[in-house]
C-alpha atoms as a PDB file:
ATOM      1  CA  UNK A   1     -43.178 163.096 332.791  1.00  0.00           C
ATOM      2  CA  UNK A   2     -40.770 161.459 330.677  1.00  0.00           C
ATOM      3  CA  UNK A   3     -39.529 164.499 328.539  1.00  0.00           C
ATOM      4  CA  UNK A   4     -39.026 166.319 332.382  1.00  0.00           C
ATOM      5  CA  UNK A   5     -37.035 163.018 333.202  1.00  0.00           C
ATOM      6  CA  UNK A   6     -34.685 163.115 330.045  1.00  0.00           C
ATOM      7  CA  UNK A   7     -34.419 167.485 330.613  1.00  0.00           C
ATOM      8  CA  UNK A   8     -32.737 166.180 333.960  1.00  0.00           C
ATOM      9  CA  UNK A   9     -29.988 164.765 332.483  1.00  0.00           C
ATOM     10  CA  UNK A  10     -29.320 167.633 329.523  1.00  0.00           C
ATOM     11  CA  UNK A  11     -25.973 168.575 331.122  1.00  0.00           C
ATOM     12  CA  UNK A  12     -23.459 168.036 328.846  1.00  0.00           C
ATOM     13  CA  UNK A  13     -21.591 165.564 331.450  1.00  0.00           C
ATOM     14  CA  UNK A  14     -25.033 163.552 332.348  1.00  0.00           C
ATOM     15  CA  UNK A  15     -26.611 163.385 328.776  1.00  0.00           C
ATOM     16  CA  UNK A  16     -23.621 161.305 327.685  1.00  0.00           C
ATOM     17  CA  UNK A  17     -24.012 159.157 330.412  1.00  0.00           C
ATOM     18  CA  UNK A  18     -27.763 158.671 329.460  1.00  0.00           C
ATOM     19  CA  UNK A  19     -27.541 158.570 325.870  1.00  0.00           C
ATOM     20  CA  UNK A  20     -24.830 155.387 325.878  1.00  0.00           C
ATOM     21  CA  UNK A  21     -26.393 154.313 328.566  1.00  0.00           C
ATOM     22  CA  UNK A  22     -30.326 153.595 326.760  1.00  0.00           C
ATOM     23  CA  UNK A  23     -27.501 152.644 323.624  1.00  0.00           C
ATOM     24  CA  UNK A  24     -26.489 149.540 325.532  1.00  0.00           C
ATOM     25  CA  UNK A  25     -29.420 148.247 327.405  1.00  0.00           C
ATOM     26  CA  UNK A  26     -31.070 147.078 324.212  1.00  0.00           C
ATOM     27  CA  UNK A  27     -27.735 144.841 323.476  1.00  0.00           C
ATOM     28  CA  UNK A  28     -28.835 142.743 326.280  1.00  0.00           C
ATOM     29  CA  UNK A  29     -32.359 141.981 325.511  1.00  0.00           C
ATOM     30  CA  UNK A  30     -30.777 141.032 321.755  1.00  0.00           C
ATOM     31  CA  UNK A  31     -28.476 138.956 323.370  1.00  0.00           C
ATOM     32  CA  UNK A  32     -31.222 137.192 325.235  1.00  0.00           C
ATOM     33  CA  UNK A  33     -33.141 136.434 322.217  1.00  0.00           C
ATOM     34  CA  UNK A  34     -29.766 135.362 320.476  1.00  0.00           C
ATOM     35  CA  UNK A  35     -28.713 132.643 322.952  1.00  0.00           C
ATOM     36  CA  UNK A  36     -28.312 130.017 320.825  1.00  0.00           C
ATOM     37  CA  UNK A  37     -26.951 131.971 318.345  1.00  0.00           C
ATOM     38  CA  UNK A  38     -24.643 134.716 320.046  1.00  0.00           C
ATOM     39  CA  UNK A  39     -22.839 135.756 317.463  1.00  0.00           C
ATOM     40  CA  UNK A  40     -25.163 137.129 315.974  1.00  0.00           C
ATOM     41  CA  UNK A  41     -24.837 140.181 318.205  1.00  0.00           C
ATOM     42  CA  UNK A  42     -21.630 140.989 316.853  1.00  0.00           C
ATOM     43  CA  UNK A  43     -23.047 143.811 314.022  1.00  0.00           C
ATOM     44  CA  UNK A  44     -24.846 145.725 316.382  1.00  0.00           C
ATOM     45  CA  UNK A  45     -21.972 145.565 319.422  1.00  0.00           C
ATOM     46  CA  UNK A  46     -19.770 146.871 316.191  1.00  0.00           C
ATOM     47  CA  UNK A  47     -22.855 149.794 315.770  1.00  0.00           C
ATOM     48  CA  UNK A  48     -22.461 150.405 319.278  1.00  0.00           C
ATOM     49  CA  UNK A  49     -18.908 150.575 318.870  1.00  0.00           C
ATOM     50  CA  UNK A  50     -19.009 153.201 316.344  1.00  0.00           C
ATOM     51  CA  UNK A  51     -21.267 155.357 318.106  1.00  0.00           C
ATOM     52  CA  UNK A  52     -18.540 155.403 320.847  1.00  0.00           C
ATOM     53  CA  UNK A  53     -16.408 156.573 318.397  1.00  0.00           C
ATOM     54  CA  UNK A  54     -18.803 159.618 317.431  1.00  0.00           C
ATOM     55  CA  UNK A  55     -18.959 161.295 320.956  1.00  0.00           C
ATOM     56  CA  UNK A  56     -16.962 164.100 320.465  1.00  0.00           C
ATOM     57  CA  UNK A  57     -19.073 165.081 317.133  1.00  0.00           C
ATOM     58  CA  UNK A  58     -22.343 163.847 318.687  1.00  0.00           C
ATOM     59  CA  UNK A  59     -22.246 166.391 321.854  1.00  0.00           C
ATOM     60  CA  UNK A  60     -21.525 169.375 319.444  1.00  0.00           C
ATOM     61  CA  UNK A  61     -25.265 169.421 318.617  1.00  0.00           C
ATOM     62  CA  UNK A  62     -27.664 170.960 320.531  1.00  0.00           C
ATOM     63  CA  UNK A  63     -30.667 168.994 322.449  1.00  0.00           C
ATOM     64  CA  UNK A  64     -33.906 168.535 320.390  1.00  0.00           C
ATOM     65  CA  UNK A  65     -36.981 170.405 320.594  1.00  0.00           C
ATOM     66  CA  UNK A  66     -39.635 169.150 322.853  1.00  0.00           C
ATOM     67  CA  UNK A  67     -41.959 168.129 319.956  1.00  0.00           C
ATOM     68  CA  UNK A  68     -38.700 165.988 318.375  1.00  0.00           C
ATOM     69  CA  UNK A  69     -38.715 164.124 321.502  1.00  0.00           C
ATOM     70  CA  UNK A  70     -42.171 162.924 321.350  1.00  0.00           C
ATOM     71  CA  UNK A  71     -41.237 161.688 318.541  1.00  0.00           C
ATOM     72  CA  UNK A  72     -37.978 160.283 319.243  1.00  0.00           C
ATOM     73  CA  UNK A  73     -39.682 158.929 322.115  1.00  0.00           C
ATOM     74  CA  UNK A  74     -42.351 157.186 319.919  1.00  0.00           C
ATOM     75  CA  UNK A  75     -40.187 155.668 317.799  1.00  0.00           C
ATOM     76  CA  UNK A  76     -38.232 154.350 320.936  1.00  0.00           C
ATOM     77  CA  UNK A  77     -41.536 152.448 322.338  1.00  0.00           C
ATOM     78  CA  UNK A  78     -42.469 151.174 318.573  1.00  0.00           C
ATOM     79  CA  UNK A  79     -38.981 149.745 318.101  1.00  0.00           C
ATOM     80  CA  UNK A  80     -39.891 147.263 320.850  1.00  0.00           C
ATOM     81  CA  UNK A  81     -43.218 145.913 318.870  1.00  0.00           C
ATOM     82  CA  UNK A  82     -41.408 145.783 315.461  1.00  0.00           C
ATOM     83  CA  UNK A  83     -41.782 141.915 315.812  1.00  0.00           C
ATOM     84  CA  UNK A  84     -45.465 142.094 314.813  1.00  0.00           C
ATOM     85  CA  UNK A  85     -45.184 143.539 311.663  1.00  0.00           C
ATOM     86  CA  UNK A  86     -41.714 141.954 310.470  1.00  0.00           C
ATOM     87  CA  UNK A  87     -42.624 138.360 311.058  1.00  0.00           C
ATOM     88  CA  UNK A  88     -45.496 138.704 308.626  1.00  0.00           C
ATOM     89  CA  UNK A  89     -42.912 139.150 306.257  1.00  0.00           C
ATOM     90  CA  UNK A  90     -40.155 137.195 307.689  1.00  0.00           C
ATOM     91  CA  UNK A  91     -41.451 134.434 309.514  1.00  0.00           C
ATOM     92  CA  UNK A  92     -38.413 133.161 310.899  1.00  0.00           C
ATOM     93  CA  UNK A  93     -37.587 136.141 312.910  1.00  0.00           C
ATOM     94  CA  UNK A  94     -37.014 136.358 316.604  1.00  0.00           C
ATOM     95  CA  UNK A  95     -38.728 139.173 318.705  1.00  0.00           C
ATOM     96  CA  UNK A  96     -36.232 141.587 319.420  1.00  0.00           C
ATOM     97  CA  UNK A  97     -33.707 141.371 316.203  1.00  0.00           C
ATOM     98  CA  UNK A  98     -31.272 143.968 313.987  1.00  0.00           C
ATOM     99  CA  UNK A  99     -34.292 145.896 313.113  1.00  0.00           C
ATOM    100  CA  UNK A 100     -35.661 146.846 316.235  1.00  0.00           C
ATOM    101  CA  UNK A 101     -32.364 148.313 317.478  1.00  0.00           C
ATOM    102  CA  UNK A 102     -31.742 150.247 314.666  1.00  0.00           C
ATOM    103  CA  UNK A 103     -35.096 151.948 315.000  1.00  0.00           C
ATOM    104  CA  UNK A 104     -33.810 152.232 318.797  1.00  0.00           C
ATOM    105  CA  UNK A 105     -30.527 154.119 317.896  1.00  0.00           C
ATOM    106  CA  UNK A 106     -32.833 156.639 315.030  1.00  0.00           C
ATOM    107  CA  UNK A 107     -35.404 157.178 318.109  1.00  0.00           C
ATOM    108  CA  UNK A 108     -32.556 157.843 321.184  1.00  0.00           C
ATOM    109  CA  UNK A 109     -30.699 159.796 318.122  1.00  0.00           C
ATOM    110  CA  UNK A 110     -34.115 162.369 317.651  1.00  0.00           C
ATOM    111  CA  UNK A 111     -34.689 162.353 321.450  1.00  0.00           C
ATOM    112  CA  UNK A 112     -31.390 163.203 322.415  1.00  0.00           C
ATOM    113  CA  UNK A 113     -29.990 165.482 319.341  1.00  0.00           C
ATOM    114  CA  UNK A 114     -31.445 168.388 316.788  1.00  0.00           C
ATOM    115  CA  UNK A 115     -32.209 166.890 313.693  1.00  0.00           C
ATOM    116  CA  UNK A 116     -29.658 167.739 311.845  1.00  0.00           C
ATOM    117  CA  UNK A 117     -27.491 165.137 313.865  1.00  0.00           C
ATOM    118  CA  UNK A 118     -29.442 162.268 311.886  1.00  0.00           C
ATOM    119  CA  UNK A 119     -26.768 161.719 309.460  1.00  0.00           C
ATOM    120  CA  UNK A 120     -24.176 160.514 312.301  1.00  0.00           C
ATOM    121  CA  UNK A 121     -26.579 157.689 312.914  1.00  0.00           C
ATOM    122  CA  UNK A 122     -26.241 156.706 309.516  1.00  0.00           C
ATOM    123  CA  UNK A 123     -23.337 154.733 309.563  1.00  0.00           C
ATOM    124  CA  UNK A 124     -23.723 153.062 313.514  1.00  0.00           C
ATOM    125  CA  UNK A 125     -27.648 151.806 311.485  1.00  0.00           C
ATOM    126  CA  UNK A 126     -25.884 150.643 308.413  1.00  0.00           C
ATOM    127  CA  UNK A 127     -23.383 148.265 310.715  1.00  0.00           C
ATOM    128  CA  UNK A 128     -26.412 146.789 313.088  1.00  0.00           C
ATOM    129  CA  UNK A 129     -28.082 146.176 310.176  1.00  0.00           C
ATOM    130  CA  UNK A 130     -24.863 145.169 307.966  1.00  0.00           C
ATOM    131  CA  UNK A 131     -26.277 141.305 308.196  1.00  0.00           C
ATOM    132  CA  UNK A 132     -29.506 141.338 307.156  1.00  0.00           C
ATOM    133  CA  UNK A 133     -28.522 143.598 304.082  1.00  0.00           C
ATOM    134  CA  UNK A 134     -26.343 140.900 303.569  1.00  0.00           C
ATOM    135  CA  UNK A 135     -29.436 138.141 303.260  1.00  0.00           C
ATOM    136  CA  UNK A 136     -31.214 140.483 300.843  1.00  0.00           C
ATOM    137  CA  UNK A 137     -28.803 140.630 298.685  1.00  0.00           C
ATOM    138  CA  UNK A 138     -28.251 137.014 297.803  1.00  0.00           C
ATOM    139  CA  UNK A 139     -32.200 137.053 297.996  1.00  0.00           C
ATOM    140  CA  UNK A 140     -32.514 140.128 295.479  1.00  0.00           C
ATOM    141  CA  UNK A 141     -29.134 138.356 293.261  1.00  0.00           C
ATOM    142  CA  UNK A 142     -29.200 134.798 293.820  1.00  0.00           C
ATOM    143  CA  UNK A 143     -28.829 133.198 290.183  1.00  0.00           C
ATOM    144  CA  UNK A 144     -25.955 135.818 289.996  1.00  0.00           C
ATOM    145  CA  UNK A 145     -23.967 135.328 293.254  1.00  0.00           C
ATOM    146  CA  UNK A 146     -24.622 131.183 293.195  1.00  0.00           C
ATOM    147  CA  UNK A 147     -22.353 131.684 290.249  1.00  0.00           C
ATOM    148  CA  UNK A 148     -19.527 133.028 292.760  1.00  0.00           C
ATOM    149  CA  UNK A 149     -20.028 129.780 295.033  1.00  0.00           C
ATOM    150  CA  UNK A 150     -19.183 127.476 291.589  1.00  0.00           C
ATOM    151  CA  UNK A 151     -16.099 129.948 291.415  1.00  0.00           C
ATOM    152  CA  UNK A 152     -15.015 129.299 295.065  1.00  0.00           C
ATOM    153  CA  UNK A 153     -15.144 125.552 295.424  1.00  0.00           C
ATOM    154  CA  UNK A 154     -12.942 125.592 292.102  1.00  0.00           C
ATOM    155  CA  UNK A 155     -10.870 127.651 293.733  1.00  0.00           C
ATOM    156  CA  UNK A 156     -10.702 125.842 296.997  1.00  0.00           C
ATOM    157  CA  UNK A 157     -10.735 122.824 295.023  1.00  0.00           C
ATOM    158  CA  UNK A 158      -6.971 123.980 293.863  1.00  0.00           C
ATOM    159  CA  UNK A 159      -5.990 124.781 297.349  1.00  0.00           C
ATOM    160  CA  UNK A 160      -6.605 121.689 298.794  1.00  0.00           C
ATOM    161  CA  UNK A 161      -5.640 119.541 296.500  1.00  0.00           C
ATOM    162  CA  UNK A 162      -2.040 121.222 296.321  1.00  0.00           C
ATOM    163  CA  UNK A 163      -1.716 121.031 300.340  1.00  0.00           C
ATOM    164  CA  UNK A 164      -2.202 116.615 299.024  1.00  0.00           C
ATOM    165  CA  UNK A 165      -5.831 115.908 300.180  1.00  0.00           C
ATOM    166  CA  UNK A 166      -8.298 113.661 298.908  1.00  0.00           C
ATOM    167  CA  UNK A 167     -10.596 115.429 297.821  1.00  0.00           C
ATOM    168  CA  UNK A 168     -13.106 115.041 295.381  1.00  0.00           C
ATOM    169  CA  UNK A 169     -16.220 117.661 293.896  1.00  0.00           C
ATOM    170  CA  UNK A 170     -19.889 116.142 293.492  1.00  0.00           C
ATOM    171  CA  UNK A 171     -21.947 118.464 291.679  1.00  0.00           C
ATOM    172  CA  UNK A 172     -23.485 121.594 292.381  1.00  0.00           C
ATOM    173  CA  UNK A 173     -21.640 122.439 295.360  1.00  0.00           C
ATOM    174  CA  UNK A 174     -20.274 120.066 297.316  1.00  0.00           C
ATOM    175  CA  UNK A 175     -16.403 119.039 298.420  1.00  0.00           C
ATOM    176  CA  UNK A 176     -15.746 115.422 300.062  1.00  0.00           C
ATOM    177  CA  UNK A 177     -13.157 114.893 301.965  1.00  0.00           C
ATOM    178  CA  UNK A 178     -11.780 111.543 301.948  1.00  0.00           C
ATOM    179  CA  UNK A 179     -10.405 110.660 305.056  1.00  0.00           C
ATOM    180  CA  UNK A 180      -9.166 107.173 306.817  1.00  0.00           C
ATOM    181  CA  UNK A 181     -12.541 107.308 308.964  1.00  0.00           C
ATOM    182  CA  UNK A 182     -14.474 108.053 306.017  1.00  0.00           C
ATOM    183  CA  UNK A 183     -15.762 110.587 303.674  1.00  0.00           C
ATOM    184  CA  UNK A 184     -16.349 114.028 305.214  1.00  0.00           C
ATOM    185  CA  UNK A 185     -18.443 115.700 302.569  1.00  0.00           C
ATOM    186  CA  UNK A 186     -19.015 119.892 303.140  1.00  0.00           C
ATOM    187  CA  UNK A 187     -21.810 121.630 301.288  1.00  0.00           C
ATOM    188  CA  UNK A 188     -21.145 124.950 300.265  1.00  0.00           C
ATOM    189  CA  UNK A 189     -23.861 127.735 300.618  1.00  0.00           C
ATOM    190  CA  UNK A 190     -23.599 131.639 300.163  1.00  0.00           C
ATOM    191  CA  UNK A 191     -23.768 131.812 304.308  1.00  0.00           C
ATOM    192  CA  UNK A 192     -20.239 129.709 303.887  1.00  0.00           C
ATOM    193  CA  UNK A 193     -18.950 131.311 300.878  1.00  0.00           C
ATOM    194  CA  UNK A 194     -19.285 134.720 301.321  1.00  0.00           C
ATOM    195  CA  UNK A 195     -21.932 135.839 304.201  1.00  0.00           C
ATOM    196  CA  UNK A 196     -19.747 136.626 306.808  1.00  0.00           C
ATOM    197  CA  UNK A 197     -17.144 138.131 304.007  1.00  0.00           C
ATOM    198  CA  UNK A 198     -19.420 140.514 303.178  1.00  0.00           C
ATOM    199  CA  UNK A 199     -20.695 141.619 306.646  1.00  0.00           C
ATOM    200  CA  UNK A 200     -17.465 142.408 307.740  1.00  0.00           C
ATOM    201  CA  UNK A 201     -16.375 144.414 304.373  1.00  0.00           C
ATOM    202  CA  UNK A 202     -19.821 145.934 305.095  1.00  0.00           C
ATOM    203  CA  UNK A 203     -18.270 146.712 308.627  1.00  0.00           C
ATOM    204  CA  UNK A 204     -14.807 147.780 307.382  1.00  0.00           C
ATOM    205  CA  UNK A 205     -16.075 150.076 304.531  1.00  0.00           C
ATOM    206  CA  UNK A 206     -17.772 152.462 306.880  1.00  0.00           C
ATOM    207  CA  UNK A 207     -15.218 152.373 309.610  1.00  0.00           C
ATOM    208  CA  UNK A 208     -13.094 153.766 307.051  1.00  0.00           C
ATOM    209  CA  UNK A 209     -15.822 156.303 306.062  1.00  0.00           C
ATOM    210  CA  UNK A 210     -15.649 157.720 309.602  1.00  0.00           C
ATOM    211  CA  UNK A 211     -11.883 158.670 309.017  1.00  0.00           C
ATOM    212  CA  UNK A 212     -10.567 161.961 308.284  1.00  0.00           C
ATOM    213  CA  UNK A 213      -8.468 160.553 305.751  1.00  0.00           C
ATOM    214  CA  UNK A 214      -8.580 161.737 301.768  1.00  0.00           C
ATOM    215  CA  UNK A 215     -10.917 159.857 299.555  1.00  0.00           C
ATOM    216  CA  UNK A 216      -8.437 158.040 297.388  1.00  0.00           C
ATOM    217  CA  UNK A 217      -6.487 156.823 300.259  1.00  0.00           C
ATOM    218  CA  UNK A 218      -9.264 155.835 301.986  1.00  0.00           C
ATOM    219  CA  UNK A 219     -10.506 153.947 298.350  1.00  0.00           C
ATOM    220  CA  UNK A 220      -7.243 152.112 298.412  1.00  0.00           C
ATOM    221  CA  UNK A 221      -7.628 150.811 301.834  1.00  0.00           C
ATOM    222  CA  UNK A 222     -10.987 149.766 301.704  1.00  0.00           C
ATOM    223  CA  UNK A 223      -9.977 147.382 298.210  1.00  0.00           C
ATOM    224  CA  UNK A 224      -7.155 146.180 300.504  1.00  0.00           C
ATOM    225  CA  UNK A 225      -9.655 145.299 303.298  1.00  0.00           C
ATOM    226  CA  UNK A 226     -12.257 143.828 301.348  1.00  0.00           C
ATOM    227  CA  UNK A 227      -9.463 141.549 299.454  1.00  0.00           C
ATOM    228  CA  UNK A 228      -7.887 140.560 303.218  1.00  0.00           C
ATOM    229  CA  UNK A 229     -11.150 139.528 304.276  1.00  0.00           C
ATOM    230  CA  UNK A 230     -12.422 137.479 301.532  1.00  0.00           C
ATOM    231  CA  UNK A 231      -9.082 136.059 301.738  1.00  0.00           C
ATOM    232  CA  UNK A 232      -9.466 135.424 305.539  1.00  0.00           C
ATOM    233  CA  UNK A 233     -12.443 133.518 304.544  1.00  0.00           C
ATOM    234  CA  UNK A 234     -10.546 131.364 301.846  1.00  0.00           C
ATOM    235  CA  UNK A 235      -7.637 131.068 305.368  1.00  0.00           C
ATOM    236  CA  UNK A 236     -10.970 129.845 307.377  1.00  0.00           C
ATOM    237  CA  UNK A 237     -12.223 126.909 305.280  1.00  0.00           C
ATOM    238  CA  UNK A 238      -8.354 126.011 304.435  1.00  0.00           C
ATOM    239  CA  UNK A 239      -8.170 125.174 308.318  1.00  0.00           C
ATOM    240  CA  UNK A 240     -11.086 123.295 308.362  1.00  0.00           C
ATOM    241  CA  UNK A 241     -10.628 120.851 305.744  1.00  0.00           C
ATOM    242  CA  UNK A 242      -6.947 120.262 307.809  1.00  0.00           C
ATOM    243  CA  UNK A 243      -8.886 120.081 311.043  1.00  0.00           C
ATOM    244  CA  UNK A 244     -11.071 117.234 309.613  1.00  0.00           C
ATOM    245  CA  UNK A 245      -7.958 116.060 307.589  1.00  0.00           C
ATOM    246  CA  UNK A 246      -5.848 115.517 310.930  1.00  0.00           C
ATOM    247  CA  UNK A 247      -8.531 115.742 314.116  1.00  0.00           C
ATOM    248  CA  UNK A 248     -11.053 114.306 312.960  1.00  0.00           C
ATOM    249  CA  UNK A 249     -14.861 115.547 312.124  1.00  0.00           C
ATOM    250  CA  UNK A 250     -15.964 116.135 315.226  1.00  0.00           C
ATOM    251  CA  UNK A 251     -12.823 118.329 316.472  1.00  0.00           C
ATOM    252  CA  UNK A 252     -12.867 119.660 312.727  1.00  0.00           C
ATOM    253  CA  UNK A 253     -16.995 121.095 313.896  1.00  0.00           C
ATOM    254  CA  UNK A 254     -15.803 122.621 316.724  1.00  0.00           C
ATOM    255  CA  UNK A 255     -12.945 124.787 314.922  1.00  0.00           C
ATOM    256  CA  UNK A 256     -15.431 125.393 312.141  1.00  0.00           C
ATOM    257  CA  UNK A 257     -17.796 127.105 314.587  1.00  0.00           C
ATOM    258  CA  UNK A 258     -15.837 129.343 316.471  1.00  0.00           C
ATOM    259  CA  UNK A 259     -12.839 130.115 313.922  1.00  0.00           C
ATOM    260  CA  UNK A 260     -14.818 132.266 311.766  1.00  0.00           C
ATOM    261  CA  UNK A 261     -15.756 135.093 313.654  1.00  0.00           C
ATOM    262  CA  UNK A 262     -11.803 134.555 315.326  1.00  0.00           C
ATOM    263  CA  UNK A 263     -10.592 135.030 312.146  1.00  0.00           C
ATOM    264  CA  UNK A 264     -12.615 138.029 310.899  1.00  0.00           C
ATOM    265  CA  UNK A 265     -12.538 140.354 314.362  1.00  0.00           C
ATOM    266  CA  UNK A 266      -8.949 139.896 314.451  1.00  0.00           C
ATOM    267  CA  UNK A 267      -8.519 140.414 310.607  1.00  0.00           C
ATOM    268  CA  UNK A 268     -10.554 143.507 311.313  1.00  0.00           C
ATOM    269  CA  UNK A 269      -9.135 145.238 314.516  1.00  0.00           C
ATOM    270  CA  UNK A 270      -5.152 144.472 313.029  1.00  0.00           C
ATOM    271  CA  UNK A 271      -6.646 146.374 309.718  1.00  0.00           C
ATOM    272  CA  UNK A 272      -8.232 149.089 311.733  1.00  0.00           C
ATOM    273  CA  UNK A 273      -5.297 149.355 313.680  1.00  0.00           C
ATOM    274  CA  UNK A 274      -3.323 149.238 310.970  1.00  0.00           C
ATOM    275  CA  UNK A 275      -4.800 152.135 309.536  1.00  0.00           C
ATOM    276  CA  UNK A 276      -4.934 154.398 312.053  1.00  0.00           C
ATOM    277  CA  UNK A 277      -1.526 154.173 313.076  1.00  0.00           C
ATOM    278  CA  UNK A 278      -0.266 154.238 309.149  1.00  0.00           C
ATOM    279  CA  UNK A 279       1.592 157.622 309.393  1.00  0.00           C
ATOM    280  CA  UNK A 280       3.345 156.178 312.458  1.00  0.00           C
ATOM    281  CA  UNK A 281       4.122 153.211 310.305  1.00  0.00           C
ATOM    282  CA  UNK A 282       5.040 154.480 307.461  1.00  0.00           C
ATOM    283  CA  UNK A 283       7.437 157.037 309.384  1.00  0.00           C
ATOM    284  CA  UNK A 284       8.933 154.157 310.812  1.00  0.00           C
ATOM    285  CA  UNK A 285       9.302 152.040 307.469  1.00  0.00           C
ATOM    286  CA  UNK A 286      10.939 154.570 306.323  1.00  0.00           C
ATOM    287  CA  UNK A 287      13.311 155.059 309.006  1.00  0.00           C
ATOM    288  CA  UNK A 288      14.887 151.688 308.744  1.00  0.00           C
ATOM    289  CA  UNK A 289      17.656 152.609 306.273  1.00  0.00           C
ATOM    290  CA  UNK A 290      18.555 155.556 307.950  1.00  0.00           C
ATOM    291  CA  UNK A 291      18.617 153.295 311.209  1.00  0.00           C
ATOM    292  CA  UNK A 292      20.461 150.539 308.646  1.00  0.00           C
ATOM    293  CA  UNK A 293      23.499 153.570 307.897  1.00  0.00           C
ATOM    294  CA  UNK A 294      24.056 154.315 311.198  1.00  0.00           C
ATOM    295  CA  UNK A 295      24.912 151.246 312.627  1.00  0.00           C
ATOM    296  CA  UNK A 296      28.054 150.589 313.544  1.00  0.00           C
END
């Protein structure tokens, strides 16, 4: 019944509609289970994003085989229950998560496409998922990478104390900032130092992968991206020791929880941007001293 349903819609014009259409619907039931944390819905609406991107390659394949879309199908129904076996491992974790969507997108991808279309859903997976490969990282390297949170509060250490606040470091990780209402001390994790850094090179790095661009270019770009947004992140805490500094702590919370994710998205679509306009730029740049000469 179901495999008649989906044959309904295998006209080029209505299998798009369908196939973004099952694409989305999940993003609401994560969002439901994110409420209290809705940011966290920003890797897969970035997968999502990217699979936008892929239409014109993903409707040059031909539909799958009927058996393939059992099986897509299957996979589609078990993505829903992935809860029960996950939390046995990870406790913590919320019913409908990162995990269950990306077994979504691999089960709409084998219901909807021949198999050989797979490796297009390899890069929308790897940015719904770009978060938790974050966590198990620092999991599978933390004695290494709590050595790059030492080398951060040094470094912020510098910059704050040359914009002439009171700071002062309490070991391992901690900054206090000391203010006319009090000491404001901030604790420095890796989900501070470099969690949301990461996610977003993680993000970056395969946007860039989906370009037609040559590999060394592309190389270049992506150290130039990585370096902007682990410097956004050293821009972010910057403006929240001033917010605290000047506003107070409680104003200084509020900035700290929304300017983050500000920061990064709009780091991220001026880079993208950026990047795919750089022959347009670059034509322009270097049209300015022709434009220089010929003013009168």
């Amino acid at each position: 019944m179901i495999l008649r349903f989906l044959d309904a819609f295998y006209l080029p014009e209505k299998r798009s509609i369908m196939f973004y259409s099952l694409a989305f619907a999940p993003l609401l039931l994560f969002a439901y289970w994110h409420l209290e944390y809705p940011l966290a819905l920003i890797t897969p609406a970035f997968g999502f994003l990217l699979l936008l991107f892929k239409k014109s390659k993903l409707f040059n394949f031909v539909g799958a085989s009927r058996v393939q879309k059992s099986i897509g199908l299957a996979i589609i129904l078990a993505s829903f229950f992935l809860y029960y076996p996950l939390v046995n491992f990870h406790p913590t974790t919320v019913f409908y998560s990162v995990a269950n969507y990306a077994a979504f997108v691999v089960g709409l991808f084998l219901t909807f496409f021949e198999s050989s279309a797979l490796k297009e859903a390899l890069t929308p997976v790897l940015v719904i998922i770009a978060a938790a490969l974050n966590t198990l990282l620092f999991n599978s390297f933390e004695l290494f990478l709590s050595q790059y949170i030492n080398h951060f509060i040094s470094l912020m250490t510098l910059i704050l104390r040359s914009l002439k606040m009171n700071i002062t470091t309490q070991y391992p990780n901690t900054i206090v900032l000391n203010t006319s209402n009090g000491p404001i001390p901030a604790v420095f994790s890796w989900g501070c130092v470099a969690s949301s850094s990461i996610v977003f090179s993680i993000i970056l790095v395969v946007f860039l992968l989906e370009e037609t661009a040559q590999p060394r270019p592309k190389l270049l770009w992506a150290i130039v991206g990585i370096l902007g947004t682990f410097s956004v992140n050293i821009l972010r805490v910057t403006i929240i020791f001033l917010s605290w500094q000047f506003y107070g702590f409680e104003t200084g919370e509020k900035v700290h929880l929304i300017l983050g994710y500000t920061l990064f998205i709009t780091w991220l679509t001026l880079f993208l941007c950026t990047f795919t306009k750089r022959q347009v730029i670059l034509t322009q740049i270097k049209s300015i001293p022709h434009r220089l000469r010929s003013m009168p």
